[in-house]
N, C-alpha and C. Protein backbone atom coordinates (compact mmCIF):
# COMPACT_ATOMS: atom_id res chain seq x y z
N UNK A 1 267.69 121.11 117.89
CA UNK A 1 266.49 120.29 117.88
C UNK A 1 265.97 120.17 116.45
N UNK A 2 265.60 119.43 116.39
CA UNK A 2 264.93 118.62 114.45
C UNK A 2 263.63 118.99 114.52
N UNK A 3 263.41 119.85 113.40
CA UNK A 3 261.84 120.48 113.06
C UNK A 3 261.14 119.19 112.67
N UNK A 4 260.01 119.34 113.53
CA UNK A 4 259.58 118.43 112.79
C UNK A 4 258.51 118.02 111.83
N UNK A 5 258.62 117.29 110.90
CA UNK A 5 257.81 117.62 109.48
C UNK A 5 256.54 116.85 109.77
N UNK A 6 255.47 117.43 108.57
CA UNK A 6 254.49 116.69 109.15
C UNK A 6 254.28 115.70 108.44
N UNK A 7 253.21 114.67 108.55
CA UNK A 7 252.91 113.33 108.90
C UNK A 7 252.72 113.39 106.95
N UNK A 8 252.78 112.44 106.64
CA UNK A 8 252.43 112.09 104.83
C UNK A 8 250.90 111.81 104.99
N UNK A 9 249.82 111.66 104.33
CA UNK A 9 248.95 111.38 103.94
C UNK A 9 248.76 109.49 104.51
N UNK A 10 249.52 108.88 103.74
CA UNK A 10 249.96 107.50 104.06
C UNK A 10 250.05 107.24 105.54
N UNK A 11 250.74 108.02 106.27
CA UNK A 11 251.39 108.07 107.73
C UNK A 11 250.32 108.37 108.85
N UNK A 12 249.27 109.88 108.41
CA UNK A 12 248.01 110.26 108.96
C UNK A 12 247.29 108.93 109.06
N UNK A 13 246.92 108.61 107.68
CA UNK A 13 246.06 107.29 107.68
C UNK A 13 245.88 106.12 108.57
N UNK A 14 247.38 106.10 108.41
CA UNK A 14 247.81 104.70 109.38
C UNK A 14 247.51 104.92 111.30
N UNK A 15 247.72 106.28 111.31
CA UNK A 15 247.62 106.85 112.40
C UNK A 15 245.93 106.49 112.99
N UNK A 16 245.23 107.02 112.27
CA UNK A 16 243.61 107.09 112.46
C UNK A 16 242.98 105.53 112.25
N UNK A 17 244.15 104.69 111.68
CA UNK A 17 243.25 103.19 111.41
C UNK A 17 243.76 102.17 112.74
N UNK A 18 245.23 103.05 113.32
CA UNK A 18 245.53 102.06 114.41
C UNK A 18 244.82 102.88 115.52
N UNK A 19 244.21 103.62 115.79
CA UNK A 19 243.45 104.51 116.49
C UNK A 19 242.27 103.63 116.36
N UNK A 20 241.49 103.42 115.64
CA UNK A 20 240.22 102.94 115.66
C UNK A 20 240.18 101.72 115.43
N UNK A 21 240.83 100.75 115.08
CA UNK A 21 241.50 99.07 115.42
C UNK A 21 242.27 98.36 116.26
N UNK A 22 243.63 98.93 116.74
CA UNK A 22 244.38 98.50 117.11
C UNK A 22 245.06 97.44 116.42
N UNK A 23 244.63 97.17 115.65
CA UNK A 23 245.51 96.18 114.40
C UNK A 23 246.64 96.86 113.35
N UNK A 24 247.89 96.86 114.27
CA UNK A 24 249.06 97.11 113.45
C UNK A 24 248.86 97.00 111.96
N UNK A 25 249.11 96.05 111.55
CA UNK A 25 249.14 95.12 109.76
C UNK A 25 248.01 95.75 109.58
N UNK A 26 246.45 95.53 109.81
CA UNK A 26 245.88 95.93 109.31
C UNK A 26 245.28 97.54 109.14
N UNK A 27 245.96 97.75 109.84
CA UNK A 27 245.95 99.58 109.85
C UNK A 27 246.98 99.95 108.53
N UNK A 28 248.35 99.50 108.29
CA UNK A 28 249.17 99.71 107.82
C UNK A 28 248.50 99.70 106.29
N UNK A 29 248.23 97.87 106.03
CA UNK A 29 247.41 97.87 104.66
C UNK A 29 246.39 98.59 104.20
N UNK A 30 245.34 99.29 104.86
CA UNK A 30 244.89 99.86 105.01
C UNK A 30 244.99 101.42 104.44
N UNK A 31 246.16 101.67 105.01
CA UNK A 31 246.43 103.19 105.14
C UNK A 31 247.44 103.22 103.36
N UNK A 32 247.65 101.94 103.00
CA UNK A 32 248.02 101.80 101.56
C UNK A 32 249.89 101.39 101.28
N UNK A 33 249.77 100.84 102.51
CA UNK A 33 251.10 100.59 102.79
C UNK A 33 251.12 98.72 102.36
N UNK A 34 250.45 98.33 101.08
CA UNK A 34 250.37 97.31 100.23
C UNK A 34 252.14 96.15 100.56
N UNK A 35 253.22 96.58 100.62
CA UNK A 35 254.32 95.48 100.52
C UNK A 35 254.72 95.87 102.08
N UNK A 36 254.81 94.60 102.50
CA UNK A 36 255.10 93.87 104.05
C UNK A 36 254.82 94.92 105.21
N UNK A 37 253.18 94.86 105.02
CA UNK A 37 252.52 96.14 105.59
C UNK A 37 253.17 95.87 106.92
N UNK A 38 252.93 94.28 107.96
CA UNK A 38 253.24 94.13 109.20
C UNK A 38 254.85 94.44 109.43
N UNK A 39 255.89 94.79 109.13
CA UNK A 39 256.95 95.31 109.31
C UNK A 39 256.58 96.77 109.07
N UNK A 40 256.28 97.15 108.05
CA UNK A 40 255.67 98.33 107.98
C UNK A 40 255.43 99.62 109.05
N UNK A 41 254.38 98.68 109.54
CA UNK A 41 253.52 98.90 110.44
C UNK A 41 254.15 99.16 111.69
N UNK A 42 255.34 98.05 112.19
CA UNK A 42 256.62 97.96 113.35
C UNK A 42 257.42 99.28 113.06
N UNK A 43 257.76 99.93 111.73
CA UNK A 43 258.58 100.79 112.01
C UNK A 43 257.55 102.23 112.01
N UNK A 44 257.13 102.07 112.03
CA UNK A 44 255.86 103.46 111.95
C UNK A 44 255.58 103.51 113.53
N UNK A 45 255.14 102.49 113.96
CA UNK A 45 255.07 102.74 115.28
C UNK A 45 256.27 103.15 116.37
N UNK A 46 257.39 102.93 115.61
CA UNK A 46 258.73 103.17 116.44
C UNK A 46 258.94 104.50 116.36
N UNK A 47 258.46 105.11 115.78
CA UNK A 47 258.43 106.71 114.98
C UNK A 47 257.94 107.72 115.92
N UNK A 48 258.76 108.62 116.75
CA UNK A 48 258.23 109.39 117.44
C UNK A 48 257.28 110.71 117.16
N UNK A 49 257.23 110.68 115.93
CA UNK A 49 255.90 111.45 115.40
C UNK A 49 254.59 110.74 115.39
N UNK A 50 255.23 109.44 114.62
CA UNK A 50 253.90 108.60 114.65
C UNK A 50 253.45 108.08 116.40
N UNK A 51 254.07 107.94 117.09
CA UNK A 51 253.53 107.87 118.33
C UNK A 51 252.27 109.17 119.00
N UNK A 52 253.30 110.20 118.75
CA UNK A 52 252.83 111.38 119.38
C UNK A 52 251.45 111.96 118.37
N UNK A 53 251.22 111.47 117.23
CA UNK A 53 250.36 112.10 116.80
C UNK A 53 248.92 110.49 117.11
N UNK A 54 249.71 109.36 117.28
CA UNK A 54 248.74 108.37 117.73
C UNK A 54 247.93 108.84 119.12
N UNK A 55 248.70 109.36 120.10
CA UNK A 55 248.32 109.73 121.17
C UNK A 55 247.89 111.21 120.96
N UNK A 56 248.21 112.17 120.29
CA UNK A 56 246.87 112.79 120.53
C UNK A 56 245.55 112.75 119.78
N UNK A 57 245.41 111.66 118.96
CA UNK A 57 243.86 110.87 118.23
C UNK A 57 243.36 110.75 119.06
N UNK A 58 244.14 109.68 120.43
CA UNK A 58 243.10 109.10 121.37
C UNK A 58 243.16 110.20 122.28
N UNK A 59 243.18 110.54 122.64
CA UNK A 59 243.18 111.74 123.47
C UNK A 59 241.68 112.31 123.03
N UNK A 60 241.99 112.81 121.59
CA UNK A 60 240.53 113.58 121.04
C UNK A 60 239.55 112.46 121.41
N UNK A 61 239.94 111.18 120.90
CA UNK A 61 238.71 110.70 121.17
C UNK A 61 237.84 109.75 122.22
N UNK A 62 239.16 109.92 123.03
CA UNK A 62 238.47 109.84 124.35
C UNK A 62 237.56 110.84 125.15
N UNK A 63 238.24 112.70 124.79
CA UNK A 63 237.67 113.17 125.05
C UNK A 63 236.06 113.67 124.23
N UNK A 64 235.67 112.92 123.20
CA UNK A 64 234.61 112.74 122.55
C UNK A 64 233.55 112.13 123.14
N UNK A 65 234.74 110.94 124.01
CA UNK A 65 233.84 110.07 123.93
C UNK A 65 232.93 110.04 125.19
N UNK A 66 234.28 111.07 126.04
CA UNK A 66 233.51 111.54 127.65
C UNK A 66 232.51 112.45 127.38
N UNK A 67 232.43 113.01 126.49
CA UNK A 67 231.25 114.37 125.89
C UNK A 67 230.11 113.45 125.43
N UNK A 68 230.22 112.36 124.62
CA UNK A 68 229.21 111.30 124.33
C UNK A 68 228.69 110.59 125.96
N UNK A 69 229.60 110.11 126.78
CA UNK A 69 228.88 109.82 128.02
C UNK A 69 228.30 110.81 128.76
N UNK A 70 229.03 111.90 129.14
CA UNK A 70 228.17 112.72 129.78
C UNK A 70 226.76 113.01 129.31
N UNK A 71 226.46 113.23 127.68
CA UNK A 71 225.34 113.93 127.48
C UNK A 71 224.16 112.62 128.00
N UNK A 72 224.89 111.04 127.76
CA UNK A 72 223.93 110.31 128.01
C UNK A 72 223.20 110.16 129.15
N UNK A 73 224.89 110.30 130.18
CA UNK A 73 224.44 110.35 131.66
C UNK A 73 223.06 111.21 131.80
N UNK A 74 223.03 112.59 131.20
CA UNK A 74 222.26 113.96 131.82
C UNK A 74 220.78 113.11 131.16
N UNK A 75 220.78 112.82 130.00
CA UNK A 75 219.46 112.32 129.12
C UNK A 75 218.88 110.71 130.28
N UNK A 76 219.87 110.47 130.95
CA UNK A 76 219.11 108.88 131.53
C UNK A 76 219.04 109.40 132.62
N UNK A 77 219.74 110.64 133.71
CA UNK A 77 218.92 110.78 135.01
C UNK A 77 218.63 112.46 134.89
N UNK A 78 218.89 113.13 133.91
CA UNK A 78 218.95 114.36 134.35
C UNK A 78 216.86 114.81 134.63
N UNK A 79 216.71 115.72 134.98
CA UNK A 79 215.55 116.17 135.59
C UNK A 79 214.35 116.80 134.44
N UNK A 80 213.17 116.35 134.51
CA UNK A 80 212.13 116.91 133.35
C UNK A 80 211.62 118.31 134.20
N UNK A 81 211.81 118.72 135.59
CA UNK A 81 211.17 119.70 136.02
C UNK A 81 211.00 120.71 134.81
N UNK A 82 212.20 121.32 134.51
CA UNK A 82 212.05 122.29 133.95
C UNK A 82 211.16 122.42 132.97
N UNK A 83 210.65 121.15 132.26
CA UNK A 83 210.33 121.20 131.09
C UNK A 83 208.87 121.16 131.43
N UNK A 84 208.49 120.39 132.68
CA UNK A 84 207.14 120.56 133.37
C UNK A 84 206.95 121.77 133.61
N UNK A 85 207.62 122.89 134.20
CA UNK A 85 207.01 123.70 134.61
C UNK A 85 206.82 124.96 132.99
N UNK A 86 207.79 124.41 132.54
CA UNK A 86 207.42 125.46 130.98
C UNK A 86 205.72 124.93 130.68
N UNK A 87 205.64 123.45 130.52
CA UNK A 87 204.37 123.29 130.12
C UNK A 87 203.13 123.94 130.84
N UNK A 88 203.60 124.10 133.00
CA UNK A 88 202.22 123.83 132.81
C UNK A 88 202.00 125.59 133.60
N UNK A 89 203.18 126.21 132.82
CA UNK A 89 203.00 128.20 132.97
C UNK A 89 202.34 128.87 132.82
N UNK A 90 201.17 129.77 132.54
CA UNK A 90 200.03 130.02 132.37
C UNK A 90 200.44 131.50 131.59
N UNK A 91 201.92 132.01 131.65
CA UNK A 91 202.44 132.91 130.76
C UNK A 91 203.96 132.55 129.73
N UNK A 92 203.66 132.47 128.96
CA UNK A 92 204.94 132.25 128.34
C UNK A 92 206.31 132.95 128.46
N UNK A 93 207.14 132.00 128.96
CA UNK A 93 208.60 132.78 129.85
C UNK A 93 209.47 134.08 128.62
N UNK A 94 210.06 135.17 129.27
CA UNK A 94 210.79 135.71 128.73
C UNK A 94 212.02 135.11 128.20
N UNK A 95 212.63 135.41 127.04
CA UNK A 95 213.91 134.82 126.30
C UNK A 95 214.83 134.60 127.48
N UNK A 96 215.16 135.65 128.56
CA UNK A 96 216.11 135.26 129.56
C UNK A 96 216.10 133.93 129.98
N UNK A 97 214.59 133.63 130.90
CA UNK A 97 214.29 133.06 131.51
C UNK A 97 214.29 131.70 130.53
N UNK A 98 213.68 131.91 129.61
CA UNK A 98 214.08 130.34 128.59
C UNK A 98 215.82 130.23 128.62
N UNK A 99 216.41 130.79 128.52
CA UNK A 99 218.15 130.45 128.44
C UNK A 99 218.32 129.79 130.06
N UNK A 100 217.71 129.86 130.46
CA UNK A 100 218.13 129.55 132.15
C UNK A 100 217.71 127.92 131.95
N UNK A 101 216.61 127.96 131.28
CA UNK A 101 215.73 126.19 131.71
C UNK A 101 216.53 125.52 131.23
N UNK A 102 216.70 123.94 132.35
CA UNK A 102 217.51 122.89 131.15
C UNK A 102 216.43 121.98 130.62
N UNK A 103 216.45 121.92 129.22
CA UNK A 103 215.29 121.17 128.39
C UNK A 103 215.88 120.21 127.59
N UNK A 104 217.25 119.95 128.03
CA UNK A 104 218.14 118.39 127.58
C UNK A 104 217.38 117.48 127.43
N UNK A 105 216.11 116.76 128.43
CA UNK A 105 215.69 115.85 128.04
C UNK A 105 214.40 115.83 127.08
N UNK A 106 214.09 117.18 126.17
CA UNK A 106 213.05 117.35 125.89
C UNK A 106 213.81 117.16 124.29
N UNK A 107 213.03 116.08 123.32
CA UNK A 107 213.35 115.53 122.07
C UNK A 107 212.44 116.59 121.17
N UNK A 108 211.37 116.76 121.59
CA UNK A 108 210.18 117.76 120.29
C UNK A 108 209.19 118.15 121.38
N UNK A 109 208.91 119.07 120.55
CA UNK A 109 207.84 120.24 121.26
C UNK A 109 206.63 120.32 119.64
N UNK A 110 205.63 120.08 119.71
CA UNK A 110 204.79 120.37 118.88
C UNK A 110 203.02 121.29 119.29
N UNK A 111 202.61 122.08 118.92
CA UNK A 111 201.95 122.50 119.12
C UNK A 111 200.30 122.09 118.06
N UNK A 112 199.50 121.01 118.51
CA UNK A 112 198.92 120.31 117.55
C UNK A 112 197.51 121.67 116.95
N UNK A 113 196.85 121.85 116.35
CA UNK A 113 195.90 121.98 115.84
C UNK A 113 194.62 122.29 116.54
N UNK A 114 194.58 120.77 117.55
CA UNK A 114 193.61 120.77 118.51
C UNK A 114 193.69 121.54 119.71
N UNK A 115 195.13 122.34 120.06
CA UNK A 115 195.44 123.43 121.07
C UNK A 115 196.24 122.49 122.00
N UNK A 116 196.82 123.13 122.67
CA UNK A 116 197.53 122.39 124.21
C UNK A 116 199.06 122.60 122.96
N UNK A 117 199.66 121.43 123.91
CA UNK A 117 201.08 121.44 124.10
C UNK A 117 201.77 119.95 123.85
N UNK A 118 202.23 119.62 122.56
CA UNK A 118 202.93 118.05 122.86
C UNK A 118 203.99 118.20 123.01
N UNK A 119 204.94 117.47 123.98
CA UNK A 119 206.00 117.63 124.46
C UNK A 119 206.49 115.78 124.34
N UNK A 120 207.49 115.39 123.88
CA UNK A 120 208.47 114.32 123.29
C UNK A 120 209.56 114.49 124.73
N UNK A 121 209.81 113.43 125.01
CA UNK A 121 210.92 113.47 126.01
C UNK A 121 211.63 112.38 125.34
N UNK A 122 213.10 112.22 125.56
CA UNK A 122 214.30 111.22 125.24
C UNK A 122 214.52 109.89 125.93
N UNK A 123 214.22 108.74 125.25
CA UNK A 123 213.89 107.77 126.47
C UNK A 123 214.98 107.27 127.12
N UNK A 124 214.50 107.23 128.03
CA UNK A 124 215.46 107.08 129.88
C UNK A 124 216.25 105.81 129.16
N UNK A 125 215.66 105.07 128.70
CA UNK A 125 216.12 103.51 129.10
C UNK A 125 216.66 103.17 128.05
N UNK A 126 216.63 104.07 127.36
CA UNK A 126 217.66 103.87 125.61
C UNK A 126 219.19 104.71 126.10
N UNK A 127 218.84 105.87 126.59
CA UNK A 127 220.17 106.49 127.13
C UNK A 127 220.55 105.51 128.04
N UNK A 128 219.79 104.65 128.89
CA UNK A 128 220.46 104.12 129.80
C UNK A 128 221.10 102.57 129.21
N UNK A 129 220.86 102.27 128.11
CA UNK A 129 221.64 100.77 127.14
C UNK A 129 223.06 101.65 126.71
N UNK A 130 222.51 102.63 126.59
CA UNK A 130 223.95 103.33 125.51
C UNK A 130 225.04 103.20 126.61
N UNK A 131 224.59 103.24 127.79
CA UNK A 131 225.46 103.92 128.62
C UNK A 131 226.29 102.71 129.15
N UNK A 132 225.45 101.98 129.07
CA UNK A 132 225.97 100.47 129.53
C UNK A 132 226.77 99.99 128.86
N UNK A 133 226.39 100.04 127.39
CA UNK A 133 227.06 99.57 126.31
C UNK A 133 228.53 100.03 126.49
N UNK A 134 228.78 101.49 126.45
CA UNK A 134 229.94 102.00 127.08
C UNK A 134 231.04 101.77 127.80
N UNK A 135 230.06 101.44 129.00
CA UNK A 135 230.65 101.44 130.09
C UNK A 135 231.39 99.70 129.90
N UNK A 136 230.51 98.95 129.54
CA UNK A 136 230.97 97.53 129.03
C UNK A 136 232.76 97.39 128.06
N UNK A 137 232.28 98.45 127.29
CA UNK A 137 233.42 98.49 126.21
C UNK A 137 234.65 98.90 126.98
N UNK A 138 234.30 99.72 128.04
CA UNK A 138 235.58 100.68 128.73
C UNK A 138 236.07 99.69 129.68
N UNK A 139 235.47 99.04 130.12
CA UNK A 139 235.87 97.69 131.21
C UNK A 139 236.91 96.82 130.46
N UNK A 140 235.82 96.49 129.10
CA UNK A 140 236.82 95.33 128.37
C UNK A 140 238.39 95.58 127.68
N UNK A 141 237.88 97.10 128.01
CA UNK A 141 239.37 97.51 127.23
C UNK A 141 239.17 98.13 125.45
N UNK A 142 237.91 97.56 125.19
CA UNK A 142 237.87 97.72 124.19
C UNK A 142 237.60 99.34 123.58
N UNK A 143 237.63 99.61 122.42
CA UNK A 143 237.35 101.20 122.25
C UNK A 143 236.64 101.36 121.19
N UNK A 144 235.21 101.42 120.88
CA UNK A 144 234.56 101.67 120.03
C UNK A 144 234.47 102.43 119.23
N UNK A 145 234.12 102.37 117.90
CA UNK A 145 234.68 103.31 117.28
C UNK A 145 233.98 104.43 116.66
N UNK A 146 234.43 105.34 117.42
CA UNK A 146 232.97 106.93 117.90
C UNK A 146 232.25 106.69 116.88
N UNK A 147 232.61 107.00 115.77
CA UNK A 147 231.27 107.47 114.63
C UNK A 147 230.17 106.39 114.31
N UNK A 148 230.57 105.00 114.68
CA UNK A 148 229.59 104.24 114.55
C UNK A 148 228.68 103.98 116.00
N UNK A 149 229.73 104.18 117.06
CA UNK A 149 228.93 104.57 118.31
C UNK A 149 227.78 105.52 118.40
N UNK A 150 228.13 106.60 118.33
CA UNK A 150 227.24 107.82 117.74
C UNK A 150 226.39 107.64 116.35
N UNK A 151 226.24 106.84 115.53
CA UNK A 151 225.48 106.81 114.71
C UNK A 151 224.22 105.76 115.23
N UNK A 152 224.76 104.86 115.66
CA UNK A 152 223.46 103.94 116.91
C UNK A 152 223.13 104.95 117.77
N UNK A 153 223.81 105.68 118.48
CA UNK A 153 222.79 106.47 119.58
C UNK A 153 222.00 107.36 119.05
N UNK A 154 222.38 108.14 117.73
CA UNK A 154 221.40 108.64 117.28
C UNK A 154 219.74 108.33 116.76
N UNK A 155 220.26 106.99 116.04
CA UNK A 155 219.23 106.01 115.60
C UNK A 155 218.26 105.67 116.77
N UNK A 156 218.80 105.23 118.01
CA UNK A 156 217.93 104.92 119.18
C UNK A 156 217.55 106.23 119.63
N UNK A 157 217.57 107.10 119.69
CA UNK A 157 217.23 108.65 120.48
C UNK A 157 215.86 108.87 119.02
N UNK A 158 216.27 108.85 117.83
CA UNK A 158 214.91 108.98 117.34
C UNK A 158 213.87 108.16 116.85
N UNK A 159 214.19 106.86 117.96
CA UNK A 159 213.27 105.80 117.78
C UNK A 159 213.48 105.10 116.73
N UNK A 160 214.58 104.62 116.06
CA UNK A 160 214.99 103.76 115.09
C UNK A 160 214.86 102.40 116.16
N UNK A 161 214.29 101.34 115.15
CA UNK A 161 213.56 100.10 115.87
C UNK A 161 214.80 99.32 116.22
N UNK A 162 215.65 98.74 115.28
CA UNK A 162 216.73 97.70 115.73
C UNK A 162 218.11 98.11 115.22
N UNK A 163 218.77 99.21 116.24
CA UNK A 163 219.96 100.39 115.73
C UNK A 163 221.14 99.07 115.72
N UNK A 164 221.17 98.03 116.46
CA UNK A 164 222.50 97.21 116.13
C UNK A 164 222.80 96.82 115.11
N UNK A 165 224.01 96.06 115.18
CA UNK A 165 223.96 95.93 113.12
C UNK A 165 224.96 94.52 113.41
């Protein structure tokens, strides 16, 4: 059996740009493969390294991207009880008992000046666009490309006004 060597710099590249495009040629040029990138590009993909290391990119980042839906799912229906009943406790819970609460949908906790308790929750209906948005992309086939996905959901989770671009 043939050891097999690892990927060039050039080869990685190309790997991670047809991962997040799907554009052969332009993954290839890209990755710095400058003379007749689109042939290029045909024999790289014929490459059973370059396959196998294409497939486990998407792999990671599918499974990213199910870790990105789930958390949205929990933030657009998951439950504020817990976070109600921390507020309205009349003793402040032991460390155990705080590791137990789920406070996923709780964004900030501030304690103002004037006394009491401000409590920030994650809005329902922003997790619930993200989710759509998603779910839209996964229908069409299409595959967004995590870090700019995740850089809008962040923007909308801390109230950034117009996260599209």
């Amino acid at each position: 059996m043939k050891k097999k060597e690892p990927l060039s710099p050039k080869e990685e590249n190309f790997c991670r740009f047809f991962v997040a495009s799907r554009e052969p040629r332009a993954s290839a040029a890209r990755a710095g493969y400058s003379l007749h990138p689109e042939r290029t590009a045909i024999k790289l993909l014929a490459e059973p390294e370059i396959k196998r290391r294409i497939a486990k990119l998407e792999n990671e980042r599918d499974a990213k991207l199910a870790e990105v839906t789930e958390g949205y799912r929990r933030l657009a229906f998951g439950s504020v009880a817990d976070a109600v009943r921390l507020i309205l406790s009349d003793e402040p819970p032991c460390e155990s008992e705080l590791e137990k609460l789920d406070l996923t949908m709780v964004s900030d906790i501030k304690c103002p000046k004037s006394g009491g308790i401000e409590v920030k929750f994650f809005d329902r209906l922003k997790a619930l666009d993200r989710l759509c948005e998603l779910s839209n992309a996964a229908s069409a086939g299409e595959s967004p490309d995590f870090l700019t996905a995740l850089e809008r959901s962040a923007r909308a989770l801390r109230g950034g006004d117009d996260e599209r671009e």
